[in-house]
Protein backbone atom coordinates (compact mmCIF):
# COMPACT_ATOMS: atom_id res chain seq x y z
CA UNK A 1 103.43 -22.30 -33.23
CA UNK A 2 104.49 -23.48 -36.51
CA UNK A 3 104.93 -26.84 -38.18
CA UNK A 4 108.89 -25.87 -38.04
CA UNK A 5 108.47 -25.01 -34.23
CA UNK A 6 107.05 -28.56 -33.36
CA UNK A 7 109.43 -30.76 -31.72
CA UNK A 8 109.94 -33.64 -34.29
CA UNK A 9 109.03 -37.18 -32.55
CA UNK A 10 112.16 -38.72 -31.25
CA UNK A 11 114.39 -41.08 -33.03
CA UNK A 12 113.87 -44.59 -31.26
CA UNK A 13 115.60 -46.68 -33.81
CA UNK A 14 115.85 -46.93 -37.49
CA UNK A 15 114.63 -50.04 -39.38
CA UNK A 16 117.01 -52.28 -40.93
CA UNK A 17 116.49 -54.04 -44.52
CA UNK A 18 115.08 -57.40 -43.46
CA UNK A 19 113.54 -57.88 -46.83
CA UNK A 20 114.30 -61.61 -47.99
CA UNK A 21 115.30 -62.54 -44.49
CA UNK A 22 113.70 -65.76 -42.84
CA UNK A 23 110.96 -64.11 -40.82
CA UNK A 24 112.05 -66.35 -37.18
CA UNK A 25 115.39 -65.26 -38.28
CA UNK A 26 114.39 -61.56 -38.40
CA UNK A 27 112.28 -61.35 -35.22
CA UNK A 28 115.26 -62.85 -33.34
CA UNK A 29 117.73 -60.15 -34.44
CA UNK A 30 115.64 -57.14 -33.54
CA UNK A 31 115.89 -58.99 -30.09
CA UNK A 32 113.75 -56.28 -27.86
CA UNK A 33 111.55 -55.14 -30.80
CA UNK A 34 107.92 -55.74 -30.52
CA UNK A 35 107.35 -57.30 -33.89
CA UNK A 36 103.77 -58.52 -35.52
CA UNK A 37 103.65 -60.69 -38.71
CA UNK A 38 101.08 -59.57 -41.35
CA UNK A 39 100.61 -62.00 -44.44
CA UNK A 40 102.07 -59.69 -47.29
CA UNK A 41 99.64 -62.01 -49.99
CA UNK A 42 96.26 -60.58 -48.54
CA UNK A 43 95.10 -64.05 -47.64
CA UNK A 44 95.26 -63.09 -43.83
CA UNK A 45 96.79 -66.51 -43.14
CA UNK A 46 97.72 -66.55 -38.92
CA UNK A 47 101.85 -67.02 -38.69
CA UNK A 48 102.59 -69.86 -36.41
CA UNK A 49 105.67 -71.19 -37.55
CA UNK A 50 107.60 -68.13 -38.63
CA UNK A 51 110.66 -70.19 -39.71
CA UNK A 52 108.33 -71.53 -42.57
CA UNK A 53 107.84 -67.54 -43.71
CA UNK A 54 110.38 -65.15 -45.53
CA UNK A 55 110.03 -61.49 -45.07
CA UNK A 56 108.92 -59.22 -47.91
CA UNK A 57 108.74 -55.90 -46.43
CA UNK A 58 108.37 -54.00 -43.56
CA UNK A 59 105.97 -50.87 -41.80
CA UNK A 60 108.20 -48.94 -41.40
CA UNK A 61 109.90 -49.78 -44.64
CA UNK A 62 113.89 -49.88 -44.68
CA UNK A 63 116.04 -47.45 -43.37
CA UNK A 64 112.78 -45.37 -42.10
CA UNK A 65 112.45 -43.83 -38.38
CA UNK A 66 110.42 -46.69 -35.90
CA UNK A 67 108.51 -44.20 -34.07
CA UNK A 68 105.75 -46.68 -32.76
CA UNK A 69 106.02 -50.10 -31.58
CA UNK A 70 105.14 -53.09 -32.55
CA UNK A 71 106.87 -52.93 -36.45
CA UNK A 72 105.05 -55.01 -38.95
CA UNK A 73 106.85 -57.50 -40.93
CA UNK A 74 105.43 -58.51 -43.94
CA UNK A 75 105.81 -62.10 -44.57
CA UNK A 76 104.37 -64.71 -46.96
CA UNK A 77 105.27 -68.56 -47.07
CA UNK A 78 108.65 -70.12 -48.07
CA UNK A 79 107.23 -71.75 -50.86
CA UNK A 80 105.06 -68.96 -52.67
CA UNK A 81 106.56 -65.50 -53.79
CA UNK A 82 106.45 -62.07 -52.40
CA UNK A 83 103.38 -59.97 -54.12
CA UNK A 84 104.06 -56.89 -55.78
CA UNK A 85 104.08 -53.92 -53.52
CA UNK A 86 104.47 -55.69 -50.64
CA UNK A 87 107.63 -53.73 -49.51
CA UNK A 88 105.30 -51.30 -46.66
């Protein structure tokens, strides 16, 4: 069988642009999502208080098929800036 034969993995939703969105904000409107916070700065700082975080990017990024639960939301404080890159 082919690569063009394989059944492609089935559409369970398609991720929304969250990016710049308060990150309690965000979990609460993909109500039903599993959704982890990752620190997009690479200090691996925990994320208690998610209202205190803003979202920077996603995995999978905007737009893109979720085909695997929980998404990952990128995140870094209110009061420092997204990094570079951090857009999944």
């Amino acid at each position: 069988m082919s690569a063009a034969d394989s059944p492609a993995p089935p559409v369970t939703a398609v991720m929304p642009d969250v990016t710049g969105g308060n990150a309690l904000r965000t979990q609460e409107q993909m109500d039903g999502t599993q959704v982890r916070f990752e620190d997009a700065t690479g200090k691996d700082r925990e994320v208690v208080d998610p209202q205190a975080w803003r979202v920077c990017g996603s995995r999978p990024g905007a737009n893109q098929r979720i085909t695997s639960y929980p998404v990952t939301l990128l995140v870094a404080p209110t009061t420092e800036s997204c990094p570079e890159g951090a857009s999944g």
